[in-house]
N, C-alpha and C. Protein backbone atom coordinates (compact mmCIF):
# COMPACT_ATOMS: atom_id res chain seq x y z
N UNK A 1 63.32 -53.48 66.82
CA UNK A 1 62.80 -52.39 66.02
C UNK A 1 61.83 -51.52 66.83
N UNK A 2 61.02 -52.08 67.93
CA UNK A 2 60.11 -51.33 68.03
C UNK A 2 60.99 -50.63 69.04
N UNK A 3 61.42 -51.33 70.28
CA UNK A 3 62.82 -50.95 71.36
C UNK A 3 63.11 -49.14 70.10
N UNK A 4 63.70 -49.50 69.98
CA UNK A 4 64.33 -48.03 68.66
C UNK A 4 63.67 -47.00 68.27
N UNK A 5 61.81 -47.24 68.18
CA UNK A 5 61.19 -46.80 67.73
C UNK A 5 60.59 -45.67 68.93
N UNK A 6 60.45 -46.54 70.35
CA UNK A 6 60.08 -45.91 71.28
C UNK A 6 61.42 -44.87 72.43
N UNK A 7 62.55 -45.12 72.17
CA UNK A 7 63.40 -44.71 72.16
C UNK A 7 63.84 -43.80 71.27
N UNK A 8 63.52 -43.10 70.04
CA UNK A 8 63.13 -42.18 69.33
C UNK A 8 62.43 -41.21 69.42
N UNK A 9 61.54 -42.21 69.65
CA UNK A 9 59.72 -40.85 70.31
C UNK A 9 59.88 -40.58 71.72
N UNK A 10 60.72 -41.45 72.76
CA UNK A 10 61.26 -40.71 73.82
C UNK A 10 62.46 -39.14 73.37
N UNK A 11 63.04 -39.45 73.01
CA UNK A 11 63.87 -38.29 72.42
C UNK A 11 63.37 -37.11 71.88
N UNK A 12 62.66 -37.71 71.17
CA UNK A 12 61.53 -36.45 70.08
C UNK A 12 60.83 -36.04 71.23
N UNK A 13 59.83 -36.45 71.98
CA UNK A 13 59.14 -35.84 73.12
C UNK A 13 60.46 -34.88 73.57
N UNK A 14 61.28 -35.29 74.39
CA UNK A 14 62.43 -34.10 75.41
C UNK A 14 62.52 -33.21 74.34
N UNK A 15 62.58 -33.54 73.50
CA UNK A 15 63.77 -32.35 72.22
C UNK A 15 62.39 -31.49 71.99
N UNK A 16 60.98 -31.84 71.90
CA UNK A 16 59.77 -30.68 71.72
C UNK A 16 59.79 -29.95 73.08
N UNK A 17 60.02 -31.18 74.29
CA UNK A 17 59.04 -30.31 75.44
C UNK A 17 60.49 -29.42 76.17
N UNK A 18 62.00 -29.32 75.65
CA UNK A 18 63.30 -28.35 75.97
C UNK A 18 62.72 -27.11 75.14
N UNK A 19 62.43 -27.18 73.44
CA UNK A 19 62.35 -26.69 72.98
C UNK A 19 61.24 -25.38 73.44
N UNK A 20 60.06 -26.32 74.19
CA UNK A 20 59.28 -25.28 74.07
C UNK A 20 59.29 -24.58 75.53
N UNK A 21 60.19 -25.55 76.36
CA UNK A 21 60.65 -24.82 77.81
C UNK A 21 61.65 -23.34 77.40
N UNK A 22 62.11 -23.64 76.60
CA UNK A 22 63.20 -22.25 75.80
C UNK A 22 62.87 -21.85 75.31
N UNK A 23 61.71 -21.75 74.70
CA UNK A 23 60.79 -20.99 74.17
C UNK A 23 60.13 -20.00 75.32
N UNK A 24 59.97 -20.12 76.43
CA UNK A 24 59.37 -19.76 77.19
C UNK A 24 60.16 -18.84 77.91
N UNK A 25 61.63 -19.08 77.63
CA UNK A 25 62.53 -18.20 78.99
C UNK A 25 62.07 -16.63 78.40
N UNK A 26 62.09 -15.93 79.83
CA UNK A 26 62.24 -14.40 79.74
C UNK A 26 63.79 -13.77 79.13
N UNK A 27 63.30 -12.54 78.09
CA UNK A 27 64.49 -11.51 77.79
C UNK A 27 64.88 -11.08 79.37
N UNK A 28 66.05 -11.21 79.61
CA UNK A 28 66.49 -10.51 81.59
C UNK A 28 67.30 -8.91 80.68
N UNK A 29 67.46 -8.78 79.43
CA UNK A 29 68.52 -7.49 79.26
C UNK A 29 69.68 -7.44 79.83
N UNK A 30 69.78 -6.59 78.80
CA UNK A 30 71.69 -5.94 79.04
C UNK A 30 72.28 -6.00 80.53
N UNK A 31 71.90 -5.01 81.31
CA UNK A 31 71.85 -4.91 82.81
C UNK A 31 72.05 -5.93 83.68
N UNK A 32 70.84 -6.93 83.14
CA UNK A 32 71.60 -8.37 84.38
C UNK A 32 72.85 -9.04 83.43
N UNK A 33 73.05 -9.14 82.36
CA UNK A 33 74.00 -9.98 81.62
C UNK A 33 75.04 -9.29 82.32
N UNK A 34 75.31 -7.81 82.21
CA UNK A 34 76.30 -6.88 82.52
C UNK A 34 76.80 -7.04 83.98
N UNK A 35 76.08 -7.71 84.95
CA UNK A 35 76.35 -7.72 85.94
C UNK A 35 77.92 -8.36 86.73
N UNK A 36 77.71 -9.71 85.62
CA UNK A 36 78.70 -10.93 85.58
C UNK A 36 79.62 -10.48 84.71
N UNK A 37 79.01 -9.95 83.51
CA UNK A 37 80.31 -9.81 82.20
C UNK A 37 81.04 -8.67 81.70
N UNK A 38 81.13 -8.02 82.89
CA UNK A 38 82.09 -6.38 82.95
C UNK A 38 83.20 -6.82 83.57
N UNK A 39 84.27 -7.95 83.97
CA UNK A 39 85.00 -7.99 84.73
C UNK A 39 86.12 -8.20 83.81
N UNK A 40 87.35 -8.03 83.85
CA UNK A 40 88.43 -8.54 83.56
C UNK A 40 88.35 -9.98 83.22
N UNK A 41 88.38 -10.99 84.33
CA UNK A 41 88.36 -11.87 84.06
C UNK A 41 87.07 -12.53 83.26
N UNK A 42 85.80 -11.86 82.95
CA UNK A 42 85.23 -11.91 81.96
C UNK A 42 85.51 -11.53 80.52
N UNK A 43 86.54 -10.84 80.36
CA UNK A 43 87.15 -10.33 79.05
C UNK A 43 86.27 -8.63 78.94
N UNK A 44 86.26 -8.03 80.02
CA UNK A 44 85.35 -6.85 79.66
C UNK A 44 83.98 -6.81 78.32
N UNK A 45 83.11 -8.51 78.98
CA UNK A 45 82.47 -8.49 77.69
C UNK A 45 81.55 -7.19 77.42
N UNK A 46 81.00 -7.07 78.44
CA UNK A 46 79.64 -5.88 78.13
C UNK A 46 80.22 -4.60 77.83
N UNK A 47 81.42 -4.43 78.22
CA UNK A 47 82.32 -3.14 77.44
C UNK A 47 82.33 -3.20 75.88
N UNK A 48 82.75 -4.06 75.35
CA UNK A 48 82.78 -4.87 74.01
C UNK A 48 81.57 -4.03 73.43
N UNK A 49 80.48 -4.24 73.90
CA UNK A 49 79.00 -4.65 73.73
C UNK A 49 78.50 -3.08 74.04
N UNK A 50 78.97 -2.23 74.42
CA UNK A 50 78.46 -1.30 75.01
C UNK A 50 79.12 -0.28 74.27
N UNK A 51 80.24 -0.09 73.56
CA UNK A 51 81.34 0.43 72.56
C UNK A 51 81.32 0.14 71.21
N UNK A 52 80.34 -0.60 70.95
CA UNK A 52 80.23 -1.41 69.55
C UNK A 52 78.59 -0.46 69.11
N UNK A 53 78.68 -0.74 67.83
CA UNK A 53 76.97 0.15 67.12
C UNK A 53 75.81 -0.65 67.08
N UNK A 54 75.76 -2.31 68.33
CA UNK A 54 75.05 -2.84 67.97
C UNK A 54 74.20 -2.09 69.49
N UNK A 55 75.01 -1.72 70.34
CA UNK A 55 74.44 -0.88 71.25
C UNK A 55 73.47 0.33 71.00
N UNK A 56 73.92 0.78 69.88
CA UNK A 56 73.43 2.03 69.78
C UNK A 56 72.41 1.74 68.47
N UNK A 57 72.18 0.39 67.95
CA UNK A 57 71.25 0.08 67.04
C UNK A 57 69.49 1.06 67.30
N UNK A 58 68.96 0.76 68.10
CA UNK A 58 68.27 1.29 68.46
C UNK A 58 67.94 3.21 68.50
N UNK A 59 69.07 3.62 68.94
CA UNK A 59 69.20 4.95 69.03
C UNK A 59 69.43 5.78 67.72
N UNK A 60 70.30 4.54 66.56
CA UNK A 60 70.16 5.06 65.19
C UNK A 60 68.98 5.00 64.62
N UNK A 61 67.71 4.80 65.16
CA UNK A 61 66.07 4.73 64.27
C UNK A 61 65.79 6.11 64.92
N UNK A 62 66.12 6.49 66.16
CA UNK A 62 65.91 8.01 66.41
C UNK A 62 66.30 8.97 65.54
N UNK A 63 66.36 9.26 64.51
CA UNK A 63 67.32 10.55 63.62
C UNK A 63 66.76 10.46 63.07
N UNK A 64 66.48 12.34 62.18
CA UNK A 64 65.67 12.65 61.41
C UNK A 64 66.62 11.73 60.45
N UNK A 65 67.37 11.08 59.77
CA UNK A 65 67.67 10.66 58.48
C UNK A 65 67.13 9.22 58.80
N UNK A 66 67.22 8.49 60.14
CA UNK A 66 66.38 6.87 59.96
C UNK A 66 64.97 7.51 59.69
N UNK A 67 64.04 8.53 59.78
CA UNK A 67 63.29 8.63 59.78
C UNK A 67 62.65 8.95 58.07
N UNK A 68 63.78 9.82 57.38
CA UNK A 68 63.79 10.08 56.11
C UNK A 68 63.73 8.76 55.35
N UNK A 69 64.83 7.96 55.60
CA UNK A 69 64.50 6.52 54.77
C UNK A 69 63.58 5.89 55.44
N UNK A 70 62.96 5.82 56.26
CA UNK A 70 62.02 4.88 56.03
C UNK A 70 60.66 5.70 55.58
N UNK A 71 60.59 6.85 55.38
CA UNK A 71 59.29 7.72 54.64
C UNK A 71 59.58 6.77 53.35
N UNK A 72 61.11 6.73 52.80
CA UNK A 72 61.45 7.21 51.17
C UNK A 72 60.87 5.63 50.96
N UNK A 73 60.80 4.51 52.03
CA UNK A 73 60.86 3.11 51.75
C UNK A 73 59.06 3.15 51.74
N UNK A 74 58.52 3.94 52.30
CA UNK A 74 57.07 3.97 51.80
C UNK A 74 56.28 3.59 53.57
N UNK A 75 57.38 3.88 54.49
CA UNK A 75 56.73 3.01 55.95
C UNK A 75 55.98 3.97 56.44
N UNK A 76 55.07 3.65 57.13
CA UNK A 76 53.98 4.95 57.19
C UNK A 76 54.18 5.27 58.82
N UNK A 77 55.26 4.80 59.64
CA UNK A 77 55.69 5.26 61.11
C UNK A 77 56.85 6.13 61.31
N UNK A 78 57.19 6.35 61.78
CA UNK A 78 58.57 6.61 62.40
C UNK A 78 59.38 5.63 62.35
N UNK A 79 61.15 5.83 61.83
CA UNK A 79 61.89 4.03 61.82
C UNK A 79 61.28 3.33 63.31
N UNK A 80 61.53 4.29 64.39
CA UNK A 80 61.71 3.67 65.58
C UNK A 80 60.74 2.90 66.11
N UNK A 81 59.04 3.48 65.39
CA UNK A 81 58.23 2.95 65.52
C UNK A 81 58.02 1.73 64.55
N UNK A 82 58.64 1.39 63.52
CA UNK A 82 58.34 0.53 62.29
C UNK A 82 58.83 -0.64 62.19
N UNK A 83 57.73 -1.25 62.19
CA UNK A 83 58.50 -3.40 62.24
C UNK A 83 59.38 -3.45 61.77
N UNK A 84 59.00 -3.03 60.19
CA UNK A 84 60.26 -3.37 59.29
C UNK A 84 61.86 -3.18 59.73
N UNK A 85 61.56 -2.08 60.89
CA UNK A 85 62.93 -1.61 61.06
C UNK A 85 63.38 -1.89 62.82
N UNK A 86 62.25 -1.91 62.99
CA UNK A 86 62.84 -2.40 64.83
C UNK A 86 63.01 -4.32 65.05
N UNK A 87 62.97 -4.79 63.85
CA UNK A 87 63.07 -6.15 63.54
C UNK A 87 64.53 -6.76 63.89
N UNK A 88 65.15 -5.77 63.50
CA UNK A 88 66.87 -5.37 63.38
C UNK A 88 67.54 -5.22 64.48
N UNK A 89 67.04 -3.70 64.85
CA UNK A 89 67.40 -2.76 65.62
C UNK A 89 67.40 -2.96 67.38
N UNK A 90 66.57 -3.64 67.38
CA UNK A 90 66.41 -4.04 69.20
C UNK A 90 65.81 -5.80 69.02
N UNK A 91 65.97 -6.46 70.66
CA UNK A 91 65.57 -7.48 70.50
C UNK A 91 64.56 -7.58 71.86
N UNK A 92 63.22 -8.42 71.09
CA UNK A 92 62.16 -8.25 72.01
C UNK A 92 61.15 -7.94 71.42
N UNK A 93 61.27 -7.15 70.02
CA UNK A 93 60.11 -6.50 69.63
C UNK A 93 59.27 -7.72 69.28
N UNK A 94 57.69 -7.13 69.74
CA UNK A 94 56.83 -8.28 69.40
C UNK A 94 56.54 -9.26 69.95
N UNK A 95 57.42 -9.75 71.01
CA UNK A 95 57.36 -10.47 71.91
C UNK A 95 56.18 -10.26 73.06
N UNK A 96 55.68 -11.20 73.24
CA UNK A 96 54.93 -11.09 74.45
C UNK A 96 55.16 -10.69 75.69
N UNK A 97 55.18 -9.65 76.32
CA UNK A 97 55.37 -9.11 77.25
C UNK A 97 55.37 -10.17 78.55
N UNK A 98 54.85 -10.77 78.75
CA UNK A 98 55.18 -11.33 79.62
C UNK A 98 56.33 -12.45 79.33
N UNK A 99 56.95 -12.30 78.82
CA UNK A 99 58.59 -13.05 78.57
C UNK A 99 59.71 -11.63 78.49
N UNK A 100 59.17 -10.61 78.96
CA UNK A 100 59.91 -9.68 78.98
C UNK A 100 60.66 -9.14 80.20
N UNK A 101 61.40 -9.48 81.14
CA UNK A 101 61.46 -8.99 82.30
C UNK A 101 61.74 -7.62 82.92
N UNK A 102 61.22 -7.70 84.25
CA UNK A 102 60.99 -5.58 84.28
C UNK A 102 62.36 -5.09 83.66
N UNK A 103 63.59 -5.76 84.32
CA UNK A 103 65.00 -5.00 83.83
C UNK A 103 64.95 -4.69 82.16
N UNK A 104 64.58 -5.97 81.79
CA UNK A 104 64.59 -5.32 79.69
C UNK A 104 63.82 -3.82 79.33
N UNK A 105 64.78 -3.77 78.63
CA UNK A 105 64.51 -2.18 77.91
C UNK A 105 64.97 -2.32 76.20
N UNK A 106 63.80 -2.59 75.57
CA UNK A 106 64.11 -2.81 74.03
C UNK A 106 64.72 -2.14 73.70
N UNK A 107 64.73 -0.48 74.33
CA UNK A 107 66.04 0.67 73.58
C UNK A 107 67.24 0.71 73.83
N UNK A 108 67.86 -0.47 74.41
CA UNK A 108 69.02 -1.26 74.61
C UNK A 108 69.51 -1.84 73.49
N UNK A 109 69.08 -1.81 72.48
CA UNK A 109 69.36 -2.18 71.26
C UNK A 109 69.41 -3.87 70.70
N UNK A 110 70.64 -3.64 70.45
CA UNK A 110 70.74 -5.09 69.65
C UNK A 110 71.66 -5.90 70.50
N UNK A 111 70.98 -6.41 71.89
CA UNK A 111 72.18 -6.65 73.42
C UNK A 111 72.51 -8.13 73.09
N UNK A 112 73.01 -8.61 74.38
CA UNK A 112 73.10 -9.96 74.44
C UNK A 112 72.42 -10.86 73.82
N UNK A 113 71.13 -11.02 74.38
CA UNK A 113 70.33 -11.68 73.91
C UNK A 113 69.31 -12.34 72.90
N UNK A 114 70.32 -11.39 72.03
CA UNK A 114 69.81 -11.15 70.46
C UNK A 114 70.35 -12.01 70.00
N UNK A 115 72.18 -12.45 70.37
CA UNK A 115 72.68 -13.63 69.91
C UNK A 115 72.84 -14.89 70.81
N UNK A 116 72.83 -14.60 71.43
CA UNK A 116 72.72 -15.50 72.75
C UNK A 116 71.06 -16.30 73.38
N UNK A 117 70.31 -15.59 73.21
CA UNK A 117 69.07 -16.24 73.38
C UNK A 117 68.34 -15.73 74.84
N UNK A 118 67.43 -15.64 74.73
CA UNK A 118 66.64 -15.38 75.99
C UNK A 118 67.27 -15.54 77.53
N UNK A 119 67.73 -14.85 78.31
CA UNK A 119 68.59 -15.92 79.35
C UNK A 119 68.15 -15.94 81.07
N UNK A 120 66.54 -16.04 80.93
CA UNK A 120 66.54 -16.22 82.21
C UNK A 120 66.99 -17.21 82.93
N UNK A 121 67.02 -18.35 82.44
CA UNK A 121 66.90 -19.81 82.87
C UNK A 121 68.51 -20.30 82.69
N UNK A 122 69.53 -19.23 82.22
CA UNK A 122 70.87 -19.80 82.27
C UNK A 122 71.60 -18.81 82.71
N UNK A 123 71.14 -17.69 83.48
CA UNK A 123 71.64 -16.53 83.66
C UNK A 123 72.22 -16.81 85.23
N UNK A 124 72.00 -17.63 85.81
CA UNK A 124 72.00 -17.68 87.14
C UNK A 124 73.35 -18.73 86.96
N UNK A 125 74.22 -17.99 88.02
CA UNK A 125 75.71 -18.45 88.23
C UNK A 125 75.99 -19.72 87.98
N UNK A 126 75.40 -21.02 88.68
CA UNK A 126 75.67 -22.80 88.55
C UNK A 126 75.96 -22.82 87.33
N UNK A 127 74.56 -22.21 86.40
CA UNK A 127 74.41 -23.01 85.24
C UNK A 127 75.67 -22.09 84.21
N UNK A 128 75.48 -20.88 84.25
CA UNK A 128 76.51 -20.01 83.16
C UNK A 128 78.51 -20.70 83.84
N UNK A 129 78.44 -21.27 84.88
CA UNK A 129 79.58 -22.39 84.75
C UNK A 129 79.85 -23.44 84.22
N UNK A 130 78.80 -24.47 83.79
CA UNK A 130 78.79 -25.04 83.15
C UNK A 130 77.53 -25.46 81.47
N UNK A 131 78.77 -25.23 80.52
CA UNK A 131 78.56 -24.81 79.10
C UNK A 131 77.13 -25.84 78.97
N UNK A 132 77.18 -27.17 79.26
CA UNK A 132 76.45 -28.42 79.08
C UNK A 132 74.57 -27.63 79.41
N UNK A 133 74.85 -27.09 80.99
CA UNK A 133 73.87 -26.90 81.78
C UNK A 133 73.30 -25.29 81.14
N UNK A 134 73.91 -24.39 80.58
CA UNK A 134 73.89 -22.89 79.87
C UNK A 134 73.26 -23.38 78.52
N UNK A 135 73.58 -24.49 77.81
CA UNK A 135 72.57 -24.58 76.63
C UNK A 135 71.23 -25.11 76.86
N UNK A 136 71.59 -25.81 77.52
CA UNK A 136 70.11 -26.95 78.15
C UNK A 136 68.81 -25.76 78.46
N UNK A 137 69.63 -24.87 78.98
CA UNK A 137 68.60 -23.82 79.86
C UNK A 137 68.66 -23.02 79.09
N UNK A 138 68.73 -22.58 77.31
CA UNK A 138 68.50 -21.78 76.45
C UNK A 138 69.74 -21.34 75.89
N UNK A 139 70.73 -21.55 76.36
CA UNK A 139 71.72 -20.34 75.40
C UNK A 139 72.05 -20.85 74.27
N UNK A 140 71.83 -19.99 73.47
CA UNK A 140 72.38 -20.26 72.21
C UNK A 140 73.98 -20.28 71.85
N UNK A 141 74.07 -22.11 71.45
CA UNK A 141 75.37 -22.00 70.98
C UNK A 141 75.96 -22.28 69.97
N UNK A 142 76.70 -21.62 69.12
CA UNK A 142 76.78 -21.79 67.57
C UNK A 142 78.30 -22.85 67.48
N UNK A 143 78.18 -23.92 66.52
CA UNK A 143 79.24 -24.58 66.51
C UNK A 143 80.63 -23.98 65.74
N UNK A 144 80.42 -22.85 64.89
CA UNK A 144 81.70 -22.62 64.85
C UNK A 144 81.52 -20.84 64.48
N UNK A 145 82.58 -20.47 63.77
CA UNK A 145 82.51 -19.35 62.80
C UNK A 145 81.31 -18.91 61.26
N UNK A 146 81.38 -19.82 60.65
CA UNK A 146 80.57 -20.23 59.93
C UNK A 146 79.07 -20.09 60.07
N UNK A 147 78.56 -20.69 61.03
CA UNK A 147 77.15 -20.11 61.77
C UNK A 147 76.98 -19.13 62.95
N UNK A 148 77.76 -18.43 62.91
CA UNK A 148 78.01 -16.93 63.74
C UNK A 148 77.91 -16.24 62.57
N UNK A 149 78.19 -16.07 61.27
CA UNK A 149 78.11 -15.05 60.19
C UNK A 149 76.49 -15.30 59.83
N UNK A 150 75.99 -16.97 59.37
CA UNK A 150 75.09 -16.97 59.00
C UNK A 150 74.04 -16.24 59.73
N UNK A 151 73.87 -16.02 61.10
CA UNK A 151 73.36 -15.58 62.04
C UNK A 151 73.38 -13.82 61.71
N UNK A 152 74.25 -13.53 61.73
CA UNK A 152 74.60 -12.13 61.63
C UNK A 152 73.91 -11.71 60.85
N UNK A 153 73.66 -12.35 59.15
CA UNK A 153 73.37 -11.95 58.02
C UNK A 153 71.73 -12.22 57.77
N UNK A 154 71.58 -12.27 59.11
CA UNK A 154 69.86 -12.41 59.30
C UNK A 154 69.47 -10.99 58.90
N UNK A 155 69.86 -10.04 60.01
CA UNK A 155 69.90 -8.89 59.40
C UNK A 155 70.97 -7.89 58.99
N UNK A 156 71.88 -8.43 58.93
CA UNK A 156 73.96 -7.36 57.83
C UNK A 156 73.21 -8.34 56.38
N UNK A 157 72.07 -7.58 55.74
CA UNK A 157 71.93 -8.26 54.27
C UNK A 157 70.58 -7.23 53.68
N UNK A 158 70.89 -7.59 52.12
CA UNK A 158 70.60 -6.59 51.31
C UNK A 158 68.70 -5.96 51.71
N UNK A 159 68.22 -6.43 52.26
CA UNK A 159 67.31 -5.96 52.59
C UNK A 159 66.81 -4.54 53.76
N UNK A 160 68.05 -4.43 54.16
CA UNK A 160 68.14 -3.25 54.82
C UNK A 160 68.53 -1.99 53.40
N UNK A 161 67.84 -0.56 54.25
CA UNK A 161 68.07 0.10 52.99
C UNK A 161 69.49 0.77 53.19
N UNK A 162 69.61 0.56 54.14
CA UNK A 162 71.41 0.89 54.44
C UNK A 162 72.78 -0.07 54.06
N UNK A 163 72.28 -1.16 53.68
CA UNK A 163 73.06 -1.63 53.65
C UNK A 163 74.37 -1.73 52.82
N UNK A 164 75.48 -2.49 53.24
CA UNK A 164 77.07 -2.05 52.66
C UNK A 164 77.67 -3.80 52.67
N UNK A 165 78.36 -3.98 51.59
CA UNK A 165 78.81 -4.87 51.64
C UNK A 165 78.82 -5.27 52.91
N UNK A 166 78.71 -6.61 53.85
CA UNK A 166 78.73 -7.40 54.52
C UNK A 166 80.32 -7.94 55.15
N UNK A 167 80.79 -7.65 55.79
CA UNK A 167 82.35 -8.01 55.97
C UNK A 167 82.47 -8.55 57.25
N UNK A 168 82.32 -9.84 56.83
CA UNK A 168 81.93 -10.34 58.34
C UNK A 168 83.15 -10.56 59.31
N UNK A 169 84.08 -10.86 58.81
CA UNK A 169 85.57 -11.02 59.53
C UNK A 169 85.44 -9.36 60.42
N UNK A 170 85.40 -8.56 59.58
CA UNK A 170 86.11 -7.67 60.21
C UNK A 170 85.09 -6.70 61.12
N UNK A 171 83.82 -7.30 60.83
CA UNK A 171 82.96 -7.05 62.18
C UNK A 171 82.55 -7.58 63.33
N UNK A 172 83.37 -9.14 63.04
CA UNK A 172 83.58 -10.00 64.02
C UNK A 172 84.61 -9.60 64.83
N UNK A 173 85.78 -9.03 64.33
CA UNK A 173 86.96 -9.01 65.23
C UNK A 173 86.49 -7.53 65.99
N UNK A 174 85.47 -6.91 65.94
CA UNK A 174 85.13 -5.56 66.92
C UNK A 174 84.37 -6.03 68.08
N UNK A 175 83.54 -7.12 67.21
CA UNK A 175 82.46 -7.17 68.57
C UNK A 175 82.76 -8.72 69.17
N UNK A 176 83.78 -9.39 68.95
CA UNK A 176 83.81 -10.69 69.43
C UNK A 176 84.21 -10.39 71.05
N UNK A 177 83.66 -11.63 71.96
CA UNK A 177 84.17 -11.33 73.37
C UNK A 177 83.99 -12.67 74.10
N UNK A 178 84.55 -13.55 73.64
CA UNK A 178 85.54 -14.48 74.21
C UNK A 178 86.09 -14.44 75.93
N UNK A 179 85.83 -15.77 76.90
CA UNK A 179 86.47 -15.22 77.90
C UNK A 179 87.45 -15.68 77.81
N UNK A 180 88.65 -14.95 78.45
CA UNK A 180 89.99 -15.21 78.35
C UNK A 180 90.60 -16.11 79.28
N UNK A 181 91.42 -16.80 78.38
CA UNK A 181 91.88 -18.55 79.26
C UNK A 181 92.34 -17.91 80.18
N UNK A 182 92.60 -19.09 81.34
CA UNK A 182 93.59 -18.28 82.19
C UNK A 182 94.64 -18.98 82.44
């Protein structure tokens, strides 16, 4: 029993002190992800990503009409300037700058790393080869379909003032990017 007990609290220790090592990785942005994942044999992911409106999330708080709803919602900034709305819209906001690396640019919108997770620490070639060594070192990996929507609907849900029914299939099949077997 006790054997079990300390073998537990060994576990629990790694699983706090990974947790808070991944807690720690730097945003690297669009730009370095893009470096590796523009290729063919990457599935043209950052094309995907770069053609899709989660790119241009950010650039939609620029317009006099993001700016109109968020007056009408009572926000006393500009959308682009406003928590409520750059919560969404880019990833990074709020973050401590020093987990930010020079390449990140929050007006990159809603990039990689928004679903994927912070990726300094798995961004580097060894580890983004192997899946085991890419989570260990932060990436976020969702076990199926099911928690890829739940994820999504963090913010595709009624609390946005834009929002439209939720259709997650068919906003999955725009922005999904899969690398392709070979």
């Amino acid at each position: 029993m006790l054997y079990h007990r300390l073998v537990l609290g060994f576990f629990g220790i790694v699983l706090i002190f990974t947790n808070t090592v991944n807690a720690q990785n730097k945003y690297v942005g669009v730009k370095t992800c893009s470096m590796c994942h523009k290729s063919e044999k990457q599935g043209k992911q950052f094309d995907i990503w770069k053609n899709s409106e989660h790119s241009k999330a950010f650039q939609s708080l620029t317009t006099l009409k993001a700016d109109e709803i968020a007056k009408a919602k009572g926000l006393k900034k500009p959308a682009a300037e406003s928590p409520e709305c750059l919560e969404c819209h880019v990833i990074g906001f709020g973050v401590d700058e020093k987990l930010l690396d020079k390449k990140f640019n929050y007006k990159d919108g809603v990039q990689c790393e928004t679903c994927h997770g912070a990726g300094s620490e798995y961004k580097i070639i060894s580890i983004m080869k192997d899946k085991k060594k890419s989570v260990s070192a932060g990436l976020r990996e969702f076990k199926d379909t099911a928690a890829i929507e739940e994820f999504c609907k963090t913010c595709h849900n009624e609390k946005s003032p834009v929002y439209k029914e939720f259709k997650f299939k068919e906003g999955w099949d725009k922005i999904k990017h899969s690398v392709p077997k070979p």
